[in-house]
C-alpha atoms as a PDB file:
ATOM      1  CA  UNK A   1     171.379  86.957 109.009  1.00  0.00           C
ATOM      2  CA  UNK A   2     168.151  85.070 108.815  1.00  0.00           C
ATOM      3  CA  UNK A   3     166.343  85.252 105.411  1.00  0.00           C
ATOM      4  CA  UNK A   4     162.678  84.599 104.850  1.00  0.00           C
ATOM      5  CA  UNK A   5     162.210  82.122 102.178  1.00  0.00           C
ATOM      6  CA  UNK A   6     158.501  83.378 101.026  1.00  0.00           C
ATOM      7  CA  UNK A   7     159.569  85.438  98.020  1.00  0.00           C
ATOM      8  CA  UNK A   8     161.877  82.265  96.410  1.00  0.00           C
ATOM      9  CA  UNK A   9     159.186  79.545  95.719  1.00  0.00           C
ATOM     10  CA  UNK A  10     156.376  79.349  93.413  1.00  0.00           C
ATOM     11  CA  UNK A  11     154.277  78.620  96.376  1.00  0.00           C
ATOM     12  CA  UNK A  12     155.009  81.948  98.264  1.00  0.00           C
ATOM     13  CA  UNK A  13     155.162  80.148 101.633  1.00  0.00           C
ATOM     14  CA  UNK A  14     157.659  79.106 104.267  1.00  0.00           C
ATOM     15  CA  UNK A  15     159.724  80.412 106.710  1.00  0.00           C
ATOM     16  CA  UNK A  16     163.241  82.059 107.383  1.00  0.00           C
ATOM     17  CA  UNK A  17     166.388  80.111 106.623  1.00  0.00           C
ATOM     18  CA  UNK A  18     169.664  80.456 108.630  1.00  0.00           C
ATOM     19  CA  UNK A  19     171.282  82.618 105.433  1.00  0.00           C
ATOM     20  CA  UNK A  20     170.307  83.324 101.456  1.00  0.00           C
ATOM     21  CA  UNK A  21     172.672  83.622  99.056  1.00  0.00           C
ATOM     22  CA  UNK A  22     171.877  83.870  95.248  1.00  0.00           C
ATOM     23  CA  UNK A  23     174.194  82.970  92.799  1.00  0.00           C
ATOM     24  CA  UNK A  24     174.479  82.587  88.599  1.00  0.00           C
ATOM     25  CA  UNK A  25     177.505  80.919  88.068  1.00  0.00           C
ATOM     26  CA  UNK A  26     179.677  78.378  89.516  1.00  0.00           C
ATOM     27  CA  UNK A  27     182.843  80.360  90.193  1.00  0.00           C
ATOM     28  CA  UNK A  28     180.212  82.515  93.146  1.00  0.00           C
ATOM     29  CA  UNK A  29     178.559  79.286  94.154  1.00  0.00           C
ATOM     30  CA  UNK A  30     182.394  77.764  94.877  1.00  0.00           C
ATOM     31  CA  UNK A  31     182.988  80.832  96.884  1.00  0.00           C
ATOM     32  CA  UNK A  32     180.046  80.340  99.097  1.00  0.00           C
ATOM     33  CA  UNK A  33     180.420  76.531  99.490  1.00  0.00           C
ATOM     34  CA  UNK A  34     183.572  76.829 100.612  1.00  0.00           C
ATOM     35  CA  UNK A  35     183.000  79.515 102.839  1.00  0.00           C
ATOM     36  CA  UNK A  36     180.069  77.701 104.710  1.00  0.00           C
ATOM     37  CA  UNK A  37     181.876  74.773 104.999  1.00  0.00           C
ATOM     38  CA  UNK A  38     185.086  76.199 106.382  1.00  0.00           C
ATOM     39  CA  UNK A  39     182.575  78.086 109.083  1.00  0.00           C
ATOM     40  CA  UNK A  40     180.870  75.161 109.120  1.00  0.00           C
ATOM     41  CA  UNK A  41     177.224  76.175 108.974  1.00  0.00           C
ATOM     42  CA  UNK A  42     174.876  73.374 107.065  1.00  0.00           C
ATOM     43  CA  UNK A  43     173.139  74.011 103.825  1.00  0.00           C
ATOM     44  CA  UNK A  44     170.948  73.095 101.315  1.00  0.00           C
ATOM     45  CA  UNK A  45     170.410  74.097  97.425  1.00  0.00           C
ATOM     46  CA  UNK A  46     167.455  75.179  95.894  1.00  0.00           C
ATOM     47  CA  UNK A  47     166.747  76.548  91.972  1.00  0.00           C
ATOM     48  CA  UNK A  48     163.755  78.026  91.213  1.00  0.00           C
ATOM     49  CA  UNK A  49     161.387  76.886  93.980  1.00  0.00           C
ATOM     50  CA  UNK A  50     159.124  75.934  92.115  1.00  0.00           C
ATOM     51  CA  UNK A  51     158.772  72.570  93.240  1.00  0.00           C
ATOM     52  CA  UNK A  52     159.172  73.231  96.940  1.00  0.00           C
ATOM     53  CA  UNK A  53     157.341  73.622  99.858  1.00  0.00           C
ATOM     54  CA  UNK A  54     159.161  74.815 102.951  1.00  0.00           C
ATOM     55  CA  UNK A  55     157.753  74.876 106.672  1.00  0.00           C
ATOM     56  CA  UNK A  56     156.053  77.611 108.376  1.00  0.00           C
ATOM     57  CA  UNK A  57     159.061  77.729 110.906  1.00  0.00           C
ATOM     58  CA  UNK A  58     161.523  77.542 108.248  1.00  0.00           C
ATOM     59  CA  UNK A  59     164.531  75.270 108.544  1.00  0.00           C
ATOM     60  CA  UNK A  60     168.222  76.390 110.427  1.00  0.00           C
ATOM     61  CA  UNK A  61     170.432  75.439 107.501  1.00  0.00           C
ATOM     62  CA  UNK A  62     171.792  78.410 104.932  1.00  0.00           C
ATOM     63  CA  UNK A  63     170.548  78.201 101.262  1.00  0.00           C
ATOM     64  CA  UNK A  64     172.322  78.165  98.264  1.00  0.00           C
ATOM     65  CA  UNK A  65     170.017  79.635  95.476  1.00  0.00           C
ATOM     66  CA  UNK A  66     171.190  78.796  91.701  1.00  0.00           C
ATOM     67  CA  UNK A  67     169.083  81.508  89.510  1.00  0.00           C
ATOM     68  CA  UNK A  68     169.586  83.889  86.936  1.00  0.00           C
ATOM     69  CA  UNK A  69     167.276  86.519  85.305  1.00  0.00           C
ATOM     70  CA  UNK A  70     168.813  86.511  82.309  1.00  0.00           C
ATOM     71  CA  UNK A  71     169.258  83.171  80.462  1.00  0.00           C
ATOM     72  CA  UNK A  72     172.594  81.744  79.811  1.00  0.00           C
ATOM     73  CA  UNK A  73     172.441  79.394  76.588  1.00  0.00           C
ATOM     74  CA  UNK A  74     174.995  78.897  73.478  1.00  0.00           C
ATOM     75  CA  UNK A  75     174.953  75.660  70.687  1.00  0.00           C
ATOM     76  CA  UNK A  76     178.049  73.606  71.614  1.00  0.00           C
ATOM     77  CA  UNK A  77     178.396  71.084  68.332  1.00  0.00           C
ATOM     78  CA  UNK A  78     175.130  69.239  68.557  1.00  0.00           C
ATOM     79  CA  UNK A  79     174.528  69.936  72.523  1.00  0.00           C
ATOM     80  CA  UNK A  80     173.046  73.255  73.757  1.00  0.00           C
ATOM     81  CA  UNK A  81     174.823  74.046  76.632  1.00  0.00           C
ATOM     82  CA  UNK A  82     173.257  76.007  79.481  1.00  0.00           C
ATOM     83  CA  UNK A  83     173.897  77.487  82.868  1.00  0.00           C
ATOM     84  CA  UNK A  84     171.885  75.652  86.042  1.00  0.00           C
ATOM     85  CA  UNK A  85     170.585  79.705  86.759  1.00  0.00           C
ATOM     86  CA  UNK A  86     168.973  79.871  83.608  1.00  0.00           C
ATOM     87  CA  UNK A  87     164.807  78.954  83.431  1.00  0.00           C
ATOM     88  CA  UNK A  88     163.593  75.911  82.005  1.00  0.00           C
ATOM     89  CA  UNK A  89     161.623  77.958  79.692  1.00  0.00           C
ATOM     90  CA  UNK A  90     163.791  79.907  78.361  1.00  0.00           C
ATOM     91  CA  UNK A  91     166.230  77.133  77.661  1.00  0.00           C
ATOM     92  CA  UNK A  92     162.928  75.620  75.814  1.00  0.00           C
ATOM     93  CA  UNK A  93     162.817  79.137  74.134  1.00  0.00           C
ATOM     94  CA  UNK A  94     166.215  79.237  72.795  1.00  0.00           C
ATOM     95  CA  UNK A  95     166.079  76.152  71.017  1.00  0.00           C
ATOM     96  CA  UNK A  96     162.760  76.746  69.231  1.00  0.00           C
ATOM     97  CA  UNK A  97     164.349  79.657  68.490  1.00  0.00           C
ATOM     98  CA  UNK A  98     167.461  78.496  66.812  1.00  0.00           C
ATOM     99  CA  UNK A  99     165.593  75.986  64.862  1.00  0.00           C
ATOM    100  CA  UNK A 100     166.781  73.227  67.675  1.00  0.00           C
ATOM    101  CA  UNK A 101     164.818  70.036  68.189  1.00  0.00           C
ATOM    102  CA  UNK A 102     164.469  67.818  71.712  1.00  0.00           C
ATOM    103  CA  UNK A 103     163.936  70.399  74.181  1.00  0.00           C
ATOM    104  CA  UNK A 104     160.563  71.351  72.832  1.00  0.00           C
ATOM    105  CA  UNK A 105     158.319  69.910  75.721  1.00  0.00           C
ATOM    106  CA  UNK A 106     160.248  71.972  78.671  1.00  0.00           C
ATOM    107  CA  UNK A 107     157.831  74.823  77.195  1.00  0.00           C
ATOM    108  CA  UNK A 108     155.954  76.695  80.288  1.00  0.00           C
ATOM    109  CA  UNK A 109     157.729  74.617  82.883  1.00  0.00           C
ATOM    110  CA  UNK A 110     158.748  76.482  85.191  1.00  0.00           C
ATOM    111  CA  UNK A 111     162.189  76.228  87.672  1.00  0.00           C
ATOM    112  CA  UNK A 112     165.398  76.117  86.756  1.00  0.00           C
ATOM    113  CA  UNK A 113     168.055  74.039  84.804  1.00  0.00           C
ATOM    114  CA  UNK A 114     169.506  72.953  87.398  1.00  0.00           C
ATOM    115  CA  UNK A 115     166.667  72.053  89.581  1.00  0.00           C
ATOM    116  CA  UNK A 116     165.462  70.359  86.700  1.00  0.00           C
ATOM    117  CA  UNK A 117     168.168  68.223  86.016  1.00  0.00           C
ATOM    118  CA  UNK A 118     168.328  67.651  89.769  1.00  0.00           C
ATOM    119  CA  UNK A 119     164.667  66.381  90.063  1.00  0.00           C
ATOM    120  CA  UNK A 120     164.502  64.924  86.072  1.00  0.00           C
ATOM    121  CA  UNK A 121     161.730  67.830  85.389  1.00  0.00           C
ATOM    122  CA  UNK A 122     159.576  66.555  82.081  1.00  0.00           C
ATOM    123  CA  UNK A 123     156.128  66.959  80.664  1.00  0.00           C
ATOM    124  CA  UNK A 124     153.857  65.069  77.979  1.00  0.00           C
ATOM    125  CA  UNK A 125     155.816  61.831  78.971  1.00  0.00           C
ATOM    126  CA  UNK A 126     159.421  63.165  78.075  1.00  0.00           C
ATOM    127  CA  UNK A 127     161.976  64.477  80.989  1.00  0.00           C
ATOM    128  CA  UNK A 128     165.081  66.261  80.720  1.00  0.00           C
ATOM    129  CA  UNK A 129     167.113  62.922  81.328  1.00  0.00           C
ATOM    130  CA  UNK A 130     166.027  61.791  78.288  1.00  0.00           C
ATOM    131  CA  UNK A 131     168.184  64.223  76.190  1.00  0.00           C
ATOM    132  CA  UNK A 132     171.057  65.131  78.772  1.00  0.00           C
ATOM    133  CA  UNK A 133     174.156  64.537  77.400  1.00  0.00           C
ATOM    134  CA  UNK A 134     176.545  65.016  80.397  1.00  0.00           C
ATOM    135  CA  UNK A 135     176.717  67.906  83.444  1.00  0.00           C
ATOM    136  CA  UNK A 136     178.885  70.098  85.401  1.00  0.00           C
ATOM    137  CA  UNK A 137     178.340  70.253  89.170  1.00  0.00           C
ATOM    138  CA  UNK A 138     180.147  71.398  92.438  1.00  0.00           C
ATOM    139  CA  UNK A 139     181.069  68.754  95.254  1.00  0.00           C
ATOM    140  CA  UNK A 140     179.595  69.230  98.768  1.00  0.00           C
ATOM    141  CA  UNK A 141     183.143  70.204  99.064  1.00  0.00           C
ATOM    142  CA  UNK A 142     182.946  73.053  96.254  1.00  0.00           C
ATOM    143  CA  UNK A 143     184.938  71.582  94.023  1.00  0.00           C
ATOM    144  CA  UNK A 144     184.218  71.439  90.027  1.00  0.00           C
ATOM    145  CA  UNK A 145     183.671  68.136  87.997  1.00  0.00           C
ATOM    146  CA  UNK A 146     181.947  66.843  85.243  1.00  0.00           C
ATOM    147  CA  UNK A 147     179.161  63.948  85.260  1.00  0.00           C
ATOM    148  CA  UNK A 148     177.748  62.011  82.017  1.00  0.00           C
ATOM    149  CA  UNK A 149     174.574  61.205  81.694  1.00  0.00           C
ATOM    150  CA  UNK A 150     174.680  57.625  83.465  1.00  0.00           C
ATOM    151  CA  UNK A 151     176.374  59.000  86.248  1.00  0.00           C
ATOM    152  CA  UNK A 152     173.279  60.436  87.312  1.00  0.00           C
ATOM    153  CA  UNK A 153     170.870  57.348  87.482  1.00  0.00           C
ATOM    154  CA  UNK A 154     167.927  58.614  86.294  1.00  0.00           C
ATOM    155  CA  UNK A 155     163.995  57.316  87.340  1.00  0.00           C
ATOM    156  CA  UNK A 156     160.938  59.466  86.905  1.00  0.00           C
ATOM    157  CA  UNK A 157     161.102  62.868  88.525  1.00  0.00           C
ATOM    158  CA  UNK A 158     164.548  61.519  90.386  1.00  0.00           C
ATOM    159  CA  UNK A 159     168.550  61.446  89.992  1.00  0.00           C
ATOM    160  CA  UNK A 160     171.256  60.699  92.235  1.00  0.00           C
ATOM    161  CA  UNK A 161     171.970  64.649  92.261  1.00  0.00           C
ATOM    162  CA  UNK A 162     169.305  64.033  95.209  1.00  0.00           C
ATOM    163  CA  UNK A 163     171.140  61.638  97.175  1.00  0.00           C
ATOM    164  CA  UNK A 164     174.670  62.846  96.753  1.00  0.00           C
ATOM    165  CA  UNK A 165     174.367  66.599  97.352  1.00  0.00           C
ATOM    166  CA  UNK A 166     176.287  67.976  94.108  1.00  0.00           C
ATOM    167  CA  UNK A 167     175.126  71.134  93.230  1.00  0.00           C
ATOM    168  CA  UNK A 168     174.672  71.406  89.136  1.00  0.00           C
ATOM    169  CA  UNK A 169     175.925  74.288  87.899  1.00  0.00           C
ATOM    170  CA  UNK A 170     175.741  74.114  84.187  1.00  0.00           C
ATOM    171  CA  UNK A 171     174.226  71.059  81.255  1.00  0.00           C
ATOM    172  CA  UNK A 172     174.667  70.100  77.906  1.00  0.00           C
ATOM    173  CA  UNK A 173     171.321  68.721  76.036  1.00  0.00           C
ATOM    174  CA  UNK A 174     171.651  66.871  73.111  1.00  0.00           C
ATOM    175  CA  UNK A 175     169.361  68.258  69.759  1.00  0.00           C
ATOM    176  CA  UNK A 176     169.038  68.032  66.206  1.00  0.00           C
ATOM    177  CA  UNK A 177     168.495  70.326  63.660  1.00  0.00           C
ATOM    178  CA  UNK A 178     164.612  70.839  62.743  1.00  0.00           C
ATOM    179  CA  UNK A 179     162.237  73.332  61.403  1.00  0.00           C
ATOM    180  CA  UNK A 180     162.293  76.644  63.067  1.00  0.00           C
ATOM    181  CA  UNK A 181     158.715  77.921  62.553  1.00  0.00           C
ATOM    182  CA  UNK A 182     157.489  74.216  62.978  1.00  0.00           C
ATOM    183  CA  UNK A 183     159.045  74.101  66.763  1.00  0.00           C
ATOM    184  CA  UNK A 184     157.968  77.605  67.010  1.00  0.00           C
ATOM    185  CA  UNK A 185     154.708  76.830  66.719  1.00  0.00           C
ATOM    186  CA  UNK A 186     154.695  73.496  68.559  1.00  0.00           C
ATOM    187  CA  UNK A 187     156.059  75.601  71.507  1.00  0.00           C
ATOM    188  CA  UNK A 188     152.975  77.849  71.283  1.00  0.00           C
ATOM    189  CA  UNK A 189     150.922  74.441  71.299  1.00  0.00           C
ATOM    190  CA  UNK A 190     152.758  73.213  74.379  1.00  0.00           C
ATOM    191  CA  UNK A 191     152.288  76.984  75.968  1.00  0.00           C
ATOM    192  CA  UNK A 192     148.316  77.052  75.206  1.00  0.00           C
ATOM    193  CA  UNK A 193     147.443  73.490  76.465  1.00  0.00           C
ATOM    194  CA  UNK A 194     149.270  74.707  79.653  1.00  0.00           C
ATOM    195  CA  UNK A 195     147.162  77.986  80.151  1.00  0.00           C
ATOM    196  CA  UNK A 196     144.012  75.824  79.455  1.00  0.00           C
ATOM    197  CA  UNK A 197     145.152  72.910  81.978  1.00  0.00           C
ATOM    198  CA  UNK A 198     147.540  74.939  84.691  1.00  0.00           C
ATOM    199  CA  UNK A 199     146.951  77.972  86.823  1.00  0.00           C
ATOM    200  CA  UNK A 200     149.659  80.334  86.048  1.00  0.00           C
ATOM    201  CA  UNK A 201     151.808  80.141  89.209  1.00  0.00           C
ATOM    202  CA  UNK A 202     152.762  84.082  88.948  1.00  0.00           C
ATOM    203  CA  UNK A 203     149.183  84.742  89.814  1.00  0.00           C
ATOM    204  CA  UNK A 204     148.280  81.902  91.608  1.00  0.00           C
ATOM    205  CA  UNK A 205     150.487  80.357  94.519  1.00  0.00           C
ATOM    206  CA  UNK A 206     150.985  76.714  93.227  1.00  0.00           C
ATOM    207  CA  UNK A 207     153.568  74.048  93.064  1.00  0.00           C
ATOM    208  CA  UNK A 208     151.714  72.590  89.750  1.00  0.00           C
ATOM    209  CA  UNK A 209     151.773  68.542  89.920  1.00  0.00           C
ATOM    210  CA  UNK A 210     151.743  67.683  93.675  1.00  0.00           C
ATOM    211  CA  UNK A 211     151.973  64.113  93.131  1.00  0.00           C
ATOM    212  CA  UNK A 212     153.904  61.735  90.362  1.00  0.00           C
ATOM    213  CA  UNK A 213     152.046  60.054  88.128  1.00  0.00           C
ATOM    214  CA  UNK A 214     151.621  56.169  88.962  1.00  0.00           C
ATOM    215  CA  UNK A 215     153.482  53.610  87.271  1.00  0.00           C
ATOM    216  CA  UNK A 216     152.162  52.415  83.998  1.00  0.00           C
ATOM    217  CA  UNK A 217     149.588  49.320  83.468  1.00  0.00           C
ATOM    218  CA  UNK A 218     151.777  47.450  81.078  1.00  0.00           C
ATOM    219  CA  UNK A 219     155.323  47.531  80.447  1.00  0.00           C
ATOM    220  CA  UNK A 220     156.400  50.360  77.899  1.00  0.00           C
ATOM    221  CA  UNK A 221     153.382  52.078  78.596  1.00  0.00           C
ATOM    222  CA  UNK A 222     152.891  55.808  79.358  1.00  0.00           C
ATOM    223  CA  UNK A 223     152.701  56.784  83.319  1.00  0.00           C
ATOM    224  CA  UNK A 224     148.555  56.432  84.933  1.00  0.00           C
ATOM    225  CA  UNK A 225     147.788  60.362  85.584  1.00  0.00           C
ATOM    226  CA  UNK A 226     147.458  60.624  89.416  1.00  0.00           C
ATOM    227  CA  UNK A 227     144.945  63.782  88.661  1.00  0.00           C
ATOM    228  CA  UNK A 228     142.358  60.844  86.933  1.00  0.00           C
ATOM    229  CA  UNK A 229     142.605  59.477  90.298  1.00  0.00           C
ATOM    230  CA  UNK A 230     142.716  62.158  92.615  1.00  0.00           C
ATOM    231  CA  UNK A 231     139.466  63.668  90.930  1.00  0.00           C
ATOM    232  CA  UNK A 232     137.309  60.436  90.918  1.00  0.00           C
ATOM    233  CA  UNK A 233     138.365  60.197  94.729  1.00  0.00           C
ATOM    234  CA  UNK A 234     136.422  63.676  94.956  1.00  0.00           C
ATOM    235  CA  UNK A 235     139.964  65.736  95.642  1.00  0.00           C
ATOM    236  CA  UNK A 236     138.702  68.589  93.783  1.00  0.00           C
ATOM    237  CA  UNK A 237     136.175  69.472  96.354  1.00  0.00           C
ATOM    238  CA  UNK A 238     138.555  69.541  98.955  1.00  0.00           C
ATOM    239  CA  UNK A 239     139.970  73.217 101.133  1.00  0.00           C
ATOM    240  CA  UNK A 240     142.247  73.144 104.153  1.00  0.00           C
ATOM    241  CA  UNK A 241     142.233  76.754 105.451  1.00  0.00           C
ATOM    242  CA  UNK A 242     143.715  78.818 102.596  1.00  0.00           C
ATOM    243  CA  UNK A 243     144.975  75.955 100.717  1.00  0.00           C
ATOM    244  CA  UNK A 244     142.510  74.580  97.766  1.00  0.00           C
ATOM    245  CA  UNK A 245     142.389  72.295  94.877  1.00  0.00           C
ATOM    246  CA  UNK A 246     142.487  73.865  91.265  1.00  0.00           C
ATOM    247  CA  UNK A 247     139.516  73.602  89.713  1.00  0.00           C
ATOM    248  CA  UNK A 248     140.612  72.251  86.271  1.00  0.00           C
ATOM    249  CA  UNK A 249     143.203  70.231  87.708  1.00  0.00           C
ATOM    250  CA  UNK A 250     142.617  67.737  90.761  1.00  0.00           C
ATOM    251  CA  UNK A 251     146.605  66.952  90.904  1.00  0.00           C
ATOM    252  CA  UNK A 252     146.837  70.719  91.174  1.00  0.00           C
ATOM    253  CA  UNK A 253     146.968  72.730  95.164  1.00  0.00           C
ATOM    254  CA  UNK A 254     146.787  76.721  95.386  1.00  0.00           C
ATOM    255  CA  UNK A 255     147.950  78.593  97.907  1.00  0.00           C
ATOM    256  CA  UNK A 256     144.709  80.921  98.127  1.00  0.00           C
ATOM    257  CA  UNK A 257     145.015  84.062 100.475  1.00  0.00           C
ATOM    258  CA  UNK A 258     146.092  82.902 104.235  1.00  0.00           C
ATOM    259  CA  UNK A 259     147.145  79.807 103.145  1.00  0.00           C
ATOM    260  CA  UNK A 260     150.011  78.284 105.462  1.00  0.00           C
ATOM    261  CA  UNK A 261     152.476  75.853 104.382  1.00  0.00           C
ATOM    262  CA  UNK A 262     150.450  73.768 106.906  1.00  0.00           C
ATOM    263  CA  UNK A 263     147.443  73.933 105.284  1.00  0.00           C
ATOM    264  CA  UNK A 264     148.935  72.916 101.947  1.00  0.00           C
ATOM    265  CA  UNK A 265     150.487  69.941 103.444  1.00  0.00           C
ATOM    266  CA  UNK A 266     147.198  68.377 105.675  1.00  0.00           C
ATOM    267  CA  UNK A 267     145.377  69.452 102.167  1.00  0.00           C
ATOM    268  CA  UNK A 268     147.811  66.655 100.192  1.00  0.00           C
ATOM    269  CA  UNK A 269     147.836  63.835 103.316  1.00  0.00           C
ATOM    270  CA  UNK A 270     143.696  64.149 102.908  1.00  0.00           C
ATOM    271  CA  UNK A 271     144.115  63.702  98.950  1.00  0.00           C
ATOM    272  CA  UNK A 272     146.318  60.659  98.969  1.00  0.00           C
ATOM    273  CA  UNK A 273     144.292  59.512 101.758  1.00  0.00           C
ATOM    274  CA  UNK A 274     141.259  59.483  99.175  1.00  0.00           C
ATOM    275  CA  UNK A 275     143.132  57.621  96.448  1.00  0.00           C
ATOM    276  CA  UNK A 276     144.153  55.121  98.678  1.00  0.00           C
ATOM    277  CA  UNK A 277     141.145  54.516 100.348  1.00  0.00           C
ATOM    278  CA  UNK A 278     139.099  54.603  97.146  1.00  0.00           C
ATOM    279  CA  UNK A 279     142.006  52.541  94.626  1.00  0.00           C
ATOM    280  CA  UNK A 280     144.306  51.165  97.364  1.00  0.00           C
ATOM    281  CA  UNK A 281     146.912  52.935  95.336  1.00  0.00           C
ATOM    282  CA  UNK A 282     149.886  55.176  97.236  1.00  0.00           C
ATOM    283  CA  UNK A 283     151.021  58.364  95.691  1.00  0.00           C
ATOM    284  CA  UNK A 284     154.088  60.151  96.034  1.00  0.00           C
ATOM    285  CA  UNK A 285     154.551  63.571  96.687  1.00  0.00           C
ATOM    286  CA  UNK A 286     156.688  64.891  93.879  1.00  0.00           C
ATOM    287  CA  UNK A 287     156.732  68.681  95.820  1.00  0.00           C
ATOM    288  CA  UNK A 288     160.065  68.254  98.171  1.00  0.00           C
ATOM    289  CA  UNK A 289     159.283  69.207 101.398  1.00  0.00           C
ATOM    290  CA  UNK A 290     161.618  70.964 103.620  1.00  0.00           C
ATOM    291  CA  UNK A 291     161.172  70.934 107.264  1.00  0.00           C
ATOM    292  CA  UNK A 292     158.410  69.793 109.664  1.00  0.00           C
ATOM    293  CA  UNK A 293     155.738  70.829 107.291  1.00  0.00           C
END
């Protein structure tokens, strides 16, 4: 049975995909691997959505959706270990919490673990394959194996998760032991400077960063911001239909009332148009797009 995709990404937009099944663990995610495959009806994975926008007319595969409501996170020796289902947040939580350091910056972000791992999710120039340790995914075929941390060739805001299809079902983050009020209150830091910089995506439709940041000017240096860019090229100014730039943040696209995922996607092809007409310089989409958006 068809299942519209709307209510599973940050965005709020999209269409109907051929099935939906939610799962927390990896024992139920087997389960329905196997049984799509035996049937053989094509599918896809998704976390969180919340780097995801998905056509108006939806796509014809079946989606496998990795989430949990309530987190799933334990201290294994000097590793945290967490399920893929569990937010990136609250992983970010836990650790404060247990006086945990190295998993600090994954404060406010949201998605999943496993989504995160998947796309190398980070913030204030750290990303999550920066403290992985190693990883447990599911084969295309459903079956159960265990990945270190090289395995997975990570770049910026890529691994080879992407190209090979395995579906991560629970991590292992290396930490240290730190000050618990001091990481407490750094995560508050990291939580205000988002409020002040990022729409909150529960109110307003968003994706947050539409595009990756731009390769640095030296070697060893930190990433150029693509919203500098983007907002000297005038981006902020510009609407398609329902879909608008955020005010404070040029690098930043709400999904305003009637918005389509149409809109959002001629909105993004007229800011990188800008930058590279202005600069010369390309930028990449770091919002996955499914279907012909």
């Amino acid at each position: 049975m068809k299942e519209w995709l709307t209510d599973y990404t940050t965005f709020r937009l999209g269409g109907s995909c051929r099935e939906l099944a939610t799962v927390a663990d990896a024992k139920a995610a087997a389960e329905v691997i196997r049984g799509w495959n035996a049937a053989r009806i094509p599918w896809r994975v998704m976390g969180g959505g919340s780097n995801l926008l998905v056509a108006d007319a939806g796509i014809p595969e079946a989606v496998l959706r990795i989430s949990s409501e309530l987190p799933d996170c334990r201290l294994e020796g000097d590793a945290v270990c967490a399920s893929a289902g569990t937010a990136l947040d609250a992983l970010s939580r836990f650790a404060a919490e247990e006086g945990l350091e190295g998993l600090e910056f994954g404060s406010g972000i949201p998605g999943t673990v496993g989504g995160g791992v998947c796309g190398n999710a980070g913030a204030f120039g750290l990303q999550l394959g920066d403290v992985l340790e190693r990883v447990e995914v599911l084969t295309r075929e459903g079956e159960k194996k265990i990945l270190p941390r090289a395995a997975l060739e990570f770049a910026y805001r890529q691994s080879s998760l992407q190209q090979t299809g395995d579906v991560v079902v629970r991590a292992w983050f290396r930490v240290r032991a730190g000050d618990r009020a001091a990481l407490k209150a750094k995560r508050e830091e990291t939580l205000a400077a988002r409020r002040e910089k990022h729409p909150d995506w529960r109110v307003q439709p968003t994706a947050g960063s539409f595009f990756k940041n731009l390769p640095a000017e030296a070697e060893g240096g930190r990433r150029q911001s693509a919203g500098i860019f983007l907002e000297k090229a005038g981006a902020k100014a510009m609407r398609e239909g329902g879909a608008y730039v955020f005010e404070k943040h040029a690098n930043i696209v709400i999904a305003g009332p009637g918005a389509t995922a149409r809109d959002v996607a001629k909105l993004a092809a007229r800011m990188a148009g800008a930058v590279k007409e202005r600069f010369g310089l390309v930028l990449e989409p770091e919002v996955r797009f499914w279907g012909q958006v």
